[in-house]
Protein backbone atom coordinates (compact mmCIF):
# COMPACT_ATOMS: atom_id res chain seq x y z
CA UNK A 1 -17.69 74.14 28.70
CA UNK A 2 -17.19 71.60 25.90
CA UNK A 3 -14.27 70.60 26.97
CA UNK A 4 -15.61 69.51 30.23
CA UNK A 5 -18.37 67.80 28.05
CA UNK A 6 -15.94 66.01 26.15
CA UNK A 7 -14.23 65.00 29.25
CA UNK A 8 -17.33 63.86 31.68
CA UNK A 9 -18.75 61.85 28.16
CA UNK A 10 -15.50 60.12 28.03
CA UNK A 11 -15.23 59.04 31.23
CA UNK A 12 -18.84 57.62 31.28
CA UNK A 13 -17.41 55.78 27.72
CA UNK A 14 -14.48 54.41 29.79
CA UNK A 15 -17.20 52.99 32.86
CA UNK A 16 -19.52 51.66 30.49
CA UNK A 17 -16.75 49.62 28.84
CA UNK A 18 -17.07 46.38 30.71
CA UNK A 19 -13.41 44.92 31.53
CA UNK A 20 -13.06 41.38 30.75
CA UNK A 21 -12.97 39.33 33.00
CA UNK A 22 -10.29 36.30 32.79
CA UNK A 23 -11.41 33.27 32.65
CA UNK A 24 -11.83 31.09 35.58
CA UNK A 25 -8.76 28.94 35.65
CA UNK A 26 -9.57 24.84 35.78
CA UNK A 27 -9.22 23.35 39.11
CA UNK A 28 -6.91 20.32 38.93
CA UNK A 29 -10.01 17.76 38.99
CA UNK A 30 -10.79 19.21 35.96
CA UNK A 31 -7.36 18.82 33.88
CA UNK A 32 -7.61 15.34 35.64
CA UNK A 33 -10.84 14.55 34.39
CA UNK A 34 -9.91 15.71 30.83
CA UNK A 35 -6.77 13.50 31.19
CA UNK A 36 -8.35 10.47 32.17
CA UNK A 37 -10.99 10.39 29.54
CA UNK A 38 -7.79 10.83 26.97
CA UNK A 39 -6.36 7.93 28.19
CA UNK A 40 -9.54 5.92 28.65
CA UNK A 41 -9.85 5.94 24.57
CA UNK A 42 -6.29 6.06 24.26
CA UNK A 43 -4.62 2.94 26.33
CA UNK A 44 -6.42 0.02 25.21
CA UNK A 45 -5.73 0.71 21.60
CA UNK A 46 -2.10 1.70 22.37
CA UNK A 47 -1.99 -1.95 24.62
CA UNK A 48 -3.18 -4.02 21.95
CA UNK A 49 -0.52 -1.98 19.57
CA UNK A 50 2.16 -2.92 22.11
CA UNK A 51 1.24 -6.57 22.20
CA UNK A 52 0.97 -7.38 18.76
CA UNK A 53 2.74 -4.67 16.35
CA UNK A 54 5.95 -3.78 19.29
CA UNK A 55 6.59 -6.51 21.42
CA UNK A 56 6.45 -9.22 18.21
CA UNK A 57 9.27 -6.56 16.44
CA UNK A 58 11.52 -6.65 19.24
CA UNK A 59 11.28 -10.58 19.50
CA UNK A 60 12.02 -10.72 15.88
CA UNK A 61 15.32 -8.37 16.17
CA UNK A 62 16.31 -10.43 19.47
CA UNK A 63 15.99 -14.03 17.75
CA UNK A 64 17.61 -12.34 14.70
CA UNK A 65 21.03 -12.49 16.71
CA UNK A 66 20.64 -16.64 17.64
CA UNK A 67 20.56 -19.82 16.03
CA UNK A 68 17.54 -21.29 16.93
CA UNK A 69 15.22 -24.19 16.16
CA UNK A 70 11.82 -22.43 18.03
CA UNK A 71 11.77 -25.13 20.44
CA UNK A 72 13.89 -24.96 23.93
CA UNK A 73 15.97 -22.11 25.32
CA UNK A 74 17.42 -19.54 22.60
CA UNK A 75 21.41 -19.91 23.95
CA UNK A 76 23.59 -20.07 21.05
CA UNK A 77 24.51 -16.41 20.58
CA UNK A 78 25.43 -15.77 16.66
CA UNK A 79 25.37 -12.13 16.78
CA UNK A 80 25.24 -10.95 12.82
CA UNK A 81 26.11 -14.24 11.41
CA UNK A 82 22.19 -14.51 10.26
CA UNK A 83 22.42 -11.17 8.68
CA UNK A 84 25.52 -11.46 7.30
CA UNK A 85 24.85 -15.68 5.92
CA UNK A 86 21.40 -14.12 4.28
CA UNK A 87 23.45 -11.93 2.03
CA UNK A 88 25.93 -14.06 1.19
CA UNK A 89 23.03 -16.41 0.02
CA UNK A 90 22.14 -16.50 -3.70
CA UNK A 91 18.43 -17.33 -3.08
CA UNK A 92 17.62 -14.71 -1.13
CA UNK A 93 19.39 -11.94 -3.12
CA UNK A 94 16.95 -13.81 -6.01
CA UNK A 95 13.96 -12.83 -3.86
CA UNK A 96 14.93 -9.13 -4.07
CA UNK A 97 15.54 -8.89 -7.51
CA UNK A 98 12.29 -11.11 -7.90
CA UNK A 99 10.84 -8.70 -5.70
CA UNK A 100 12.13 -5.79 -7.84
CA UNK A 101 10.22 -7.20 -11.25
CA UNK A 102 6.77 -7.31 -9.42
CA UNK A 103 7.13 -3.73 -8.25
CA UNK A 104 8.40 -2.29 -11.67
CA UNK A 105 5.50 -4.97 -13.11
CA UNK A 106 3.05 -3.21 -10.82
CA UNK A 107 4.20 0.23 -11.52
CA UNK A 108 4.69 0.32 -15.13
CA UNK A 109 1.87 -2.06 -16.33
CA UNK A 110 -0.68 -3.04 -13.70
CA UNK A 111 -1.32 0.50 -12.55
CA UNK A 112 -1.25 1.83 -16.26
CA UNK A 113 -3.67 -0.51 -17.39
CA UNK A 114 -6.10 0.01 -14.17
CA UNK A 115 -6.12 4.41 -15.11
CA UNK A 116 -7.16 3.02 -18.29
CA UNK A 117 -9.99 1.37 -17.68
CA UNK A 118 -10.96 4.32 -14.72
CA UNK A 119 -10.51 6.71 -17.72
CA UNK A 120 -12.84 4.89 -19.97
CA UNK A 121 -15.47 3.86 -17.13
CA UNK A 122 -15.43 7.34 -16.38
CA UNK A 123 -17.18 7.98 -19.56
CA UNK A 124 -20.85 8.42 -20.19
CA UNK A 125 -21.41 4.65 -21.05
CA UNK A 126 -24.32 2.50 -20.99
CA UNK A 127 -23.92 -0.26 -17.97
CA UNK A 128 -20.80 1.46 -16.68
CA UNK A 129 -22.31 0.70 -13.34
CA UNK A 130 -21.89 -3.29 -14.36
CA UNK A 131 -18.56 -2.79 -15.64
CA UNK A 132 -16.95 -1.51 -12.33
CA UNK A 133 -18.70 -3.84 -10.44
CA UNK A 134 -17.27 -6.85 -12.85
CA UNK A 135 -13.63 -5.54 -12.82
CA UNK A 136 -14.40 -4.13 -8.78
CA UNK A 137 -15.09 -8.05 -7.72
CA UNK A 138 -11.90 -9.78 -7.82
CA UNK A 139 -10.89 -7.81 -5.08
CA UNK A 140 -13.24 -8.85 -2.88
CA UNK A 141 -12.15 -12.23 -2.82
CA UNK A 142 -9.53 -13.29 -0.71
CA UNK A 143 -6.30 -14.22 -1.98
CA UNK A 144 -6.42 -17.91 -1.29
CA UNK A 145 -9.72 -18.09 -3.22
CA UNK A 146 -8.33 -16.44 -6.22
CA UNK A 147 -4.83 -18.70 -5.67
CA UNK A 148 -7.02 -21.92 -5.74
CA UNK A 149 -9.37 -21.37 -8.51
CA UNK A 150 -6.09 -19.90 -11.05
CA UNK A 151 -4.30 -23.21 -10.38
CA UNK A 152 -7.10 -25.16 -11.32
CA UNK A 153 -7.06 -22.46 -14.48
CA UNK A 154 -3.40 -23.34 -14.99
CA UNK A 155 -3.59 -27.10 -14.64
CA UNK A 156 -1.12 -28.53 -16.82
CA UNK A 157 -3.32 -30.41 -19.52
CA UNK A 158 -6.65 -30.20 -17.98
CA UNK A 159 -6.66 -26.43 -17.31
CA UNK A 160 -8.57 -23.82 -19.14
CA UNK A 161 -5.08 -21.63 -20.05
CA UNK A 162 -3.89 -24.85 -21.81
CA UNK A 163 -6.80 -25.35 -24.46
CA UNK A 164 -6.48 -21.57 -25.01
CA UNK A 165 -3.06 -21.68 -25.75
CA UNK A 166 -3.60 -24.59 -28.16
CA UNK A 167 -6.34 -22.54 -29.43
CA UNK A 168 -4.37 -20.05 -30.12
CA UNK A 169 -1.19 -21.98 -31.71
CA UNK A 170 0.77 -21.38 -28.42
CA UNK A 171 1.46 -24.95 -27.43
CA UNK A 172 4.75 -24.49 -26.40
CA UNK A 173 3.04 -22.27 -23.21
CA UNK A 174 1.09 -25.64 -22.07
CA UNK A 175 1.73 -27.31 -19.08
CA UNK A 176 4.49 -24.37 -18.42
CA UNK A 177 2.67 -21.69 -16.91
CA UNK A 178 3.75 -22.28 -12.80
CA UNK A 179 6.00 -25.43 -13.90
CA UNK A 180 8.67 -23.62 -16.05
CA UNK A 181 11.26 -21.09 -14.27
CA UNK A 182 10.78 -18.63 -16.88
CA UNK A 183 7.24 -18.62 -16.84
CA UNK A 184 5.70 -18.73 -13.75
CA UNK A 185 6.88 -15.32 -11.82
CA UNK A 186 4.95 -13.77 -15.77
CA UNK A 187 2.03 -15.87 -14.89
CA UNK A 188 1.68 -15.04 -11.18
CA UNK A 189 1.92 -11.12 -12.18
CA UNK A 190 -1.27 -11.85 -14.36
CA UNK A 191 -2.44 -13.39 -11.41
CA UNK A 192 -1.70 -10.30 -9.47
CA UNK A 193 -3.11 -7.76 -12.33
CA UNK A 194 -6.80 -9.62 -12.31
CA UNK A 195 -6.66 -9.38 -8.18
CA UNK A 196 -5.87 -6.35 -7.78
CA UNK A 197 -6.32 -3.72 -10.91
CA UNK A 198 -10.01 -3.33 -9.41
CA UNK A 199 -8.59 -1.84 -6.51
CA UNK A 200 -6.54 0.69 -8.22
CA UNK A 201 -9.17 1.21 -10.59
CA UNK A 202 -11.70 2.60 -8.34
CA UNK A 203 -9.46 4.94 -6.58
CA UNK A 204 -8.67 6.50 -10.22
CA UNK A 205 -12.41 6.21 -10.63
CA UNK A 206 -13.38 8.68 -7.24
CA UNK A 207 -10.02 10.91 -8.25
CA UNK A 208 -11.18 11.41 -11.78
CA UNK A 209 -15.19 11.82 -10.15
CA UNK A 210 -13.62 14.47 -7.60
CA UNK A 211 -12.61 16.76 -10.85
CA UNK A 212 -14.60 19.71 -11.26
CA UNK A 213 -16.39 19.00 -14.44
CA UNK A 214 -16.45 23.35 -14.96
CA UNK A 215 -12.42 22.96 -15.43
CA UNK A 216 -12.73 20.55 -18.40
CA UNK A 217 -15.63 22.69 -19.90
CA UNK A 218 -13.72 25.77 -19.44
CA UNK A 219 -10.39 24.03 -21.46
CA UNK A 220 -12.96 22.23 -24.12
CA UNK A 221 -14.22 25.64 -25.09
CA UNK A 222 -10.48 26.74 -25.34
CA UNK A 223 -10.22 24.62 -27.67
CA UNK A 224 -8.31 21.84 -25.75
CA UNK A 225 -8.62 18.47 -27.08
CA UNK A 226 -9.02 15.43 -25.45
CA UNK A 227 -5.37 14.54 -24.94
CA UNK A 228 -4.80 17.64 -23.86
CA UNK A 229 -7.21 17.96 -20.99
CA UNK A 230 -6.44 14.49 -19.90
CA UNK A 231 -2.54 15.12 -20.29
CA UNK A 232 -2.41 19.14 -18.46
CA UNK A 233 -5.73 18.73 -16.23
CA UNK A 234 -6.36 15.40 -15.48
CA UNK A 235 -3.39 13.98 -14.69
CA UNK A 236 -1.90 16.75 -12.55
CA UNK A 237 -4.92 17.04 -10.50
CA UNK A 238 -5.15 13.19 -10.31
CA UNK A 239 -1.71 13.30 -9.06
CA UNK A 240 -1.75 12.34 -5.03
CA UNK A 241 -4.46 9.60 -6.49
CA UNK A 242 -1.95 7.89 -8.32
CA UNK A 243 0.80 8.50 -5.90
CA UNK A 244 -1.10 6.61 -3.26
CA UNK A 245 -1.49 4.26 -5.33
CA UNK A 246 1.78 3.90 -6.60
CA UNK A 247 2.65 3.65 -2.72
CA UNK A 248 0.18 0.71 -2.20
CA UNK A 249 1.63 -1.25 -5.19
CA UNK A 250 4.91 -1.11 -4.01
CA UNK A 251 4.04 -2.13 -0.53
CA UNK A 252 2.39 -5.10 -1.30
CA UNK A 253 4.27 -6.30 -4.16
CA UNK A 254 7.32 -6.35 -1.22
CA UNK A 255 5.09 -8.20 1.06
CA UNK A 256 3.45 -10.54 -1.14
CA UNK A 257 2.96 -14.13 0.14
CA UNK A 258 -0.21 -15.92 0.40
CA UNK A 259 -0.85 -16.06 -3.30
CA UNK A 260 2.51 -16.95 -4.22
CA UNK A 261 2.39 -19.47 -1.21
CA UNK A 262 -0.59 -21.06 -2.57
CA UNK A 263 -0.19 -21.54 -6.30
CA UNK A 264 3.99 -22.51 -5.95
CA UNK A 265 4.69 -22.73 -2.83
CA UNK A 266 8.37 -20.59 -4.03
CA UNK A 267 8.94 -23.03 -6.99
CA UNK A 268 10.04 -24.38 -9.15
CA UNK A 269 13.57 -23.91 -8.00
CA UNK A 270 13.22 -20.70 -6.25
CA UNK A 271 11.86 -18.96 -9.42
CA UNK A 272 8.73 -17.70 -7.76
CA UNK A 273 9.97 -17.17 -4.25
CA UNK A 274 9.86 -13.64 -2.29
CA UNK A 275 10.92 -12.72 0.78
CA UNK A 276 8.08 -13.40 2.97
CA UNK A 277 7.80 -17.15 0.84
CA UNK A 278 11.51 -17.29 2.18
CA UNK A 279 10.76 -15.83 5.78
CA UNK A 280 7.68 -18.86 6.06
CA UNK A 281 10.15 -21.31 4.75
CA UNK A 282 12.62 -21.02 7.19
CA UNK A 283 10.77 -20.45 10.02
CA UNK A 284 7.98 -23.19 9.45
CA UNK A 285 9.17 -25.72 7.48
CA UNK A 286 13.02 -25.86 8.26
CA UNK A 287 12.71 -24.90 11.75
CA UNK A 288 15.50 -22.18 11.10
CA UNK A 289 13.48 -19.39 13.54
CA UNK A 290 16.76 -17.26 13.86
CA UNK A 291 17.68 -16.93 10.30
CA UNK A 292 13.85 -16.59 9.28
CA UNK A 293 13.70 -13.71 12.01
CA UNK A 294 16.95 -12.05 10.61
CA UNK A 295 14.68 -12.66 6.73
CA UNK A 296 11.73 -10.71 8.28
CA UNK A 297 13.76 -7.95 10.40
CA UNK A 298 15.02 -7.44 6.45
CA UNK A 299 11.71 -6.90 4.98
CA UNK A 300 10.72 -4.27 7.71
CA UNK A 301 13.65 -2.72 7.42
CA UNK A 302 13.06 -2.00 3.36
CA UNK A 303 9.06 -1.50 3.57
CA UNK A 304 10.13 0.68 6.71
CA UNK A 305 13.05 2.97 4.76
CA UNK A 306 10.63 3.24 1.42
CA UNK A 307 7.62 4.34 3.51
CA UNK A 308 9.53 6.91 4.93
CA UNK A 309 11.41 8.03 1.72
CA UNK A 310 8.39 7.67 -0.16
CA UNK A 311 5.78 10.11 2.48
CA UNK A 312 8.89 12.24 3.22
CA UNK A 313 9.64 12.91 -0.67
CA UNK A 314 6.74 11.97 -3.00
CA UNK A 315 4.08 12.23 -0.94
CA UNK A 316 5.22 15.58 0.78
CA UNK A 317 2.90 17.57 -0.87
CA UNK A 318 -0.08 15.61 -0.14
CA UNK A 319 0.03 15.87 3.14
CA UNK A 320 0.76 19.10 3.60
CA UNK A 321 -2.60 20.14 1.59
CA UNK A 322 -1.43 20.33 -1.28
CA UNK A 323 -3.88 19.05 -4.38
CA UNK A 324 -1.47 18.95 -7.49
CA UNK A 325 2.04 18.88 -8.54
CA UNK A 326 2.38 22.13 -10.43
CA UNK A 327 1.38 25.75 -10.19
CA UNK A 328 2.28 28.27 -7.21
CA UNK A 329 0.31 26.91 -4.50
């Protein structure tokens, strides 16, 4: 008797179980439908990508391989010659290594200097608010702005940098800053620090802000001092911050140009010329399009190969979720 219980309960168990049911599969209007309204969002963005990031590239590579003036038919063939002339020319190998000093400029002082300041505006102090906004502003202008108004600083006798050097017994500066080969490329980084250190300051400001404020408690009562927190809790979790940053410093110290373009032009002599000074040059002024197109296939080529070293090996981490540089995780 109870196991004919068992047996009718379990079968009226097994009924009462409802099988699912699969799910209805979509028609083909409907994949359609969800297809079309991808590529509804999709092409006109990917057009406009095409037209003015892909087609421009392939132009460049294609006039890269001809001598030609930008006006009439492109039909003397060089092959590499343009390549091969622009590294056999002392100027431009110049532009790298005066490429070279901004970065390590940007990297070892600019970017040290803006943590700084994040560090101390980080800080309970009174009219920090004023502060960022005061070193925050520069940015915001454009870089033809802050070109024009730092060669009117820099005016050789009537400038503002001149009566402060002679203020400050420095006469042999005056009249030098963008005049003398071995002072203007200095002077144009201090340029570049007052443009951009804001920027770089206020993403160390909203990396420090994004801290947990319990993790520096917890290592204050442990009797950590102030060095120490910033040095093993800080820093590390501050890390893909600064290696963003580090990233955007390189970048645009490789593709600087309208600032440089407006204070010097390149000069004197070269001594303040960079690639994409070079690139204009040639293409604008000396009606060289092939060899300027060969100059600017070169500078994709090295902002391309570091953006991939750099996200492949540096910033590797980051993207994979990562939040520091240490531990197990």
């Amino acid at each position: 008797m109870p196991s004919s219980v068992s047996t009718l309960t379990k079968e009226r168990t097994e009924e009462s179980v409802a099988t699912p049911t699969p799910p209805p599969a979509r028609s083909l209007l409907s994949r359609w439908g969800s297809w079309a309204s991808v590529a509804w969002f999709l092409v006109p963005a990917l057009v406009l990508f095409l037209v003015f990031v892909v087609a421009p590239m392939v132009v460049a590579v294609w006039t890269g391989f001809f001598k030609w003036g930008g006006i009439g038919p492109m039909d003397n063939f060089v092959g590499l010659a343009n390549y091969t002339k622009l590294f056999d020319d002392e100027v431009f190998i110049g532009d790298l290594w005066r490429g070279l000093y901004l970065i390590l400029m940007s990297v070892l002082v600019q970017l040290p200097f803006a943590l700084f300041t994040a560090v101390l505006l980080n800080q309970k102090l009174r009219g920090r608010a004023v502060y960022r906004m005061l070193f925050f502003a520069p940015y915001i202008l454009s870089e033809v702005v802050t070109a024009v108004l730092f060669t009117m600083i820099f005016l050789p006798g009537a400038g503002m940098a001149d009566h402060m050097a002679g203020f400050f017994g420095l006469e042999d500066l005056q009249g030098k800053w963008l005049a003398d080969p071995s002072t203007v490329l200095p002077t144009l980084f201090l340029v570049m620090i007052w443009k951009y250190f804001g920027f770089h300051m206020m993403l160390f400001l909203a990396g420090l802000q994004s801290i947990p404020s319990e993790i520096l408690e917890a290592a204050s009562i442990d009797g950590a001092g102030a060095w120490q927190r910033f040095r093993y809790i800080t820093l590390p979790l501050l890390g893909p911050t600064i290696r963003i940053s580090v990233f955007l410093s390189i970048i645009g110290s490789i593709q600087l140009f309208d600032l440089v373009w407006v204070m010097t032009a390149g000069g004197p002599n070269h001594s303040s010329e960079t690639m994409a000074i070079a690139m204009f040059q040639f293409g604008f002024k000396r009606y060289q399009v092939g060899y300027a197109s060969a100059i600017s296939v070169v500078l994709f080529m090295i902002s391309l190969v570091f953006s991939l070293f750099y996200q492949r090996y540096v910033l590797r981490r980051d993207l994979s979720g990562a939040v520091t540089s240490g531990g197990d995780r």
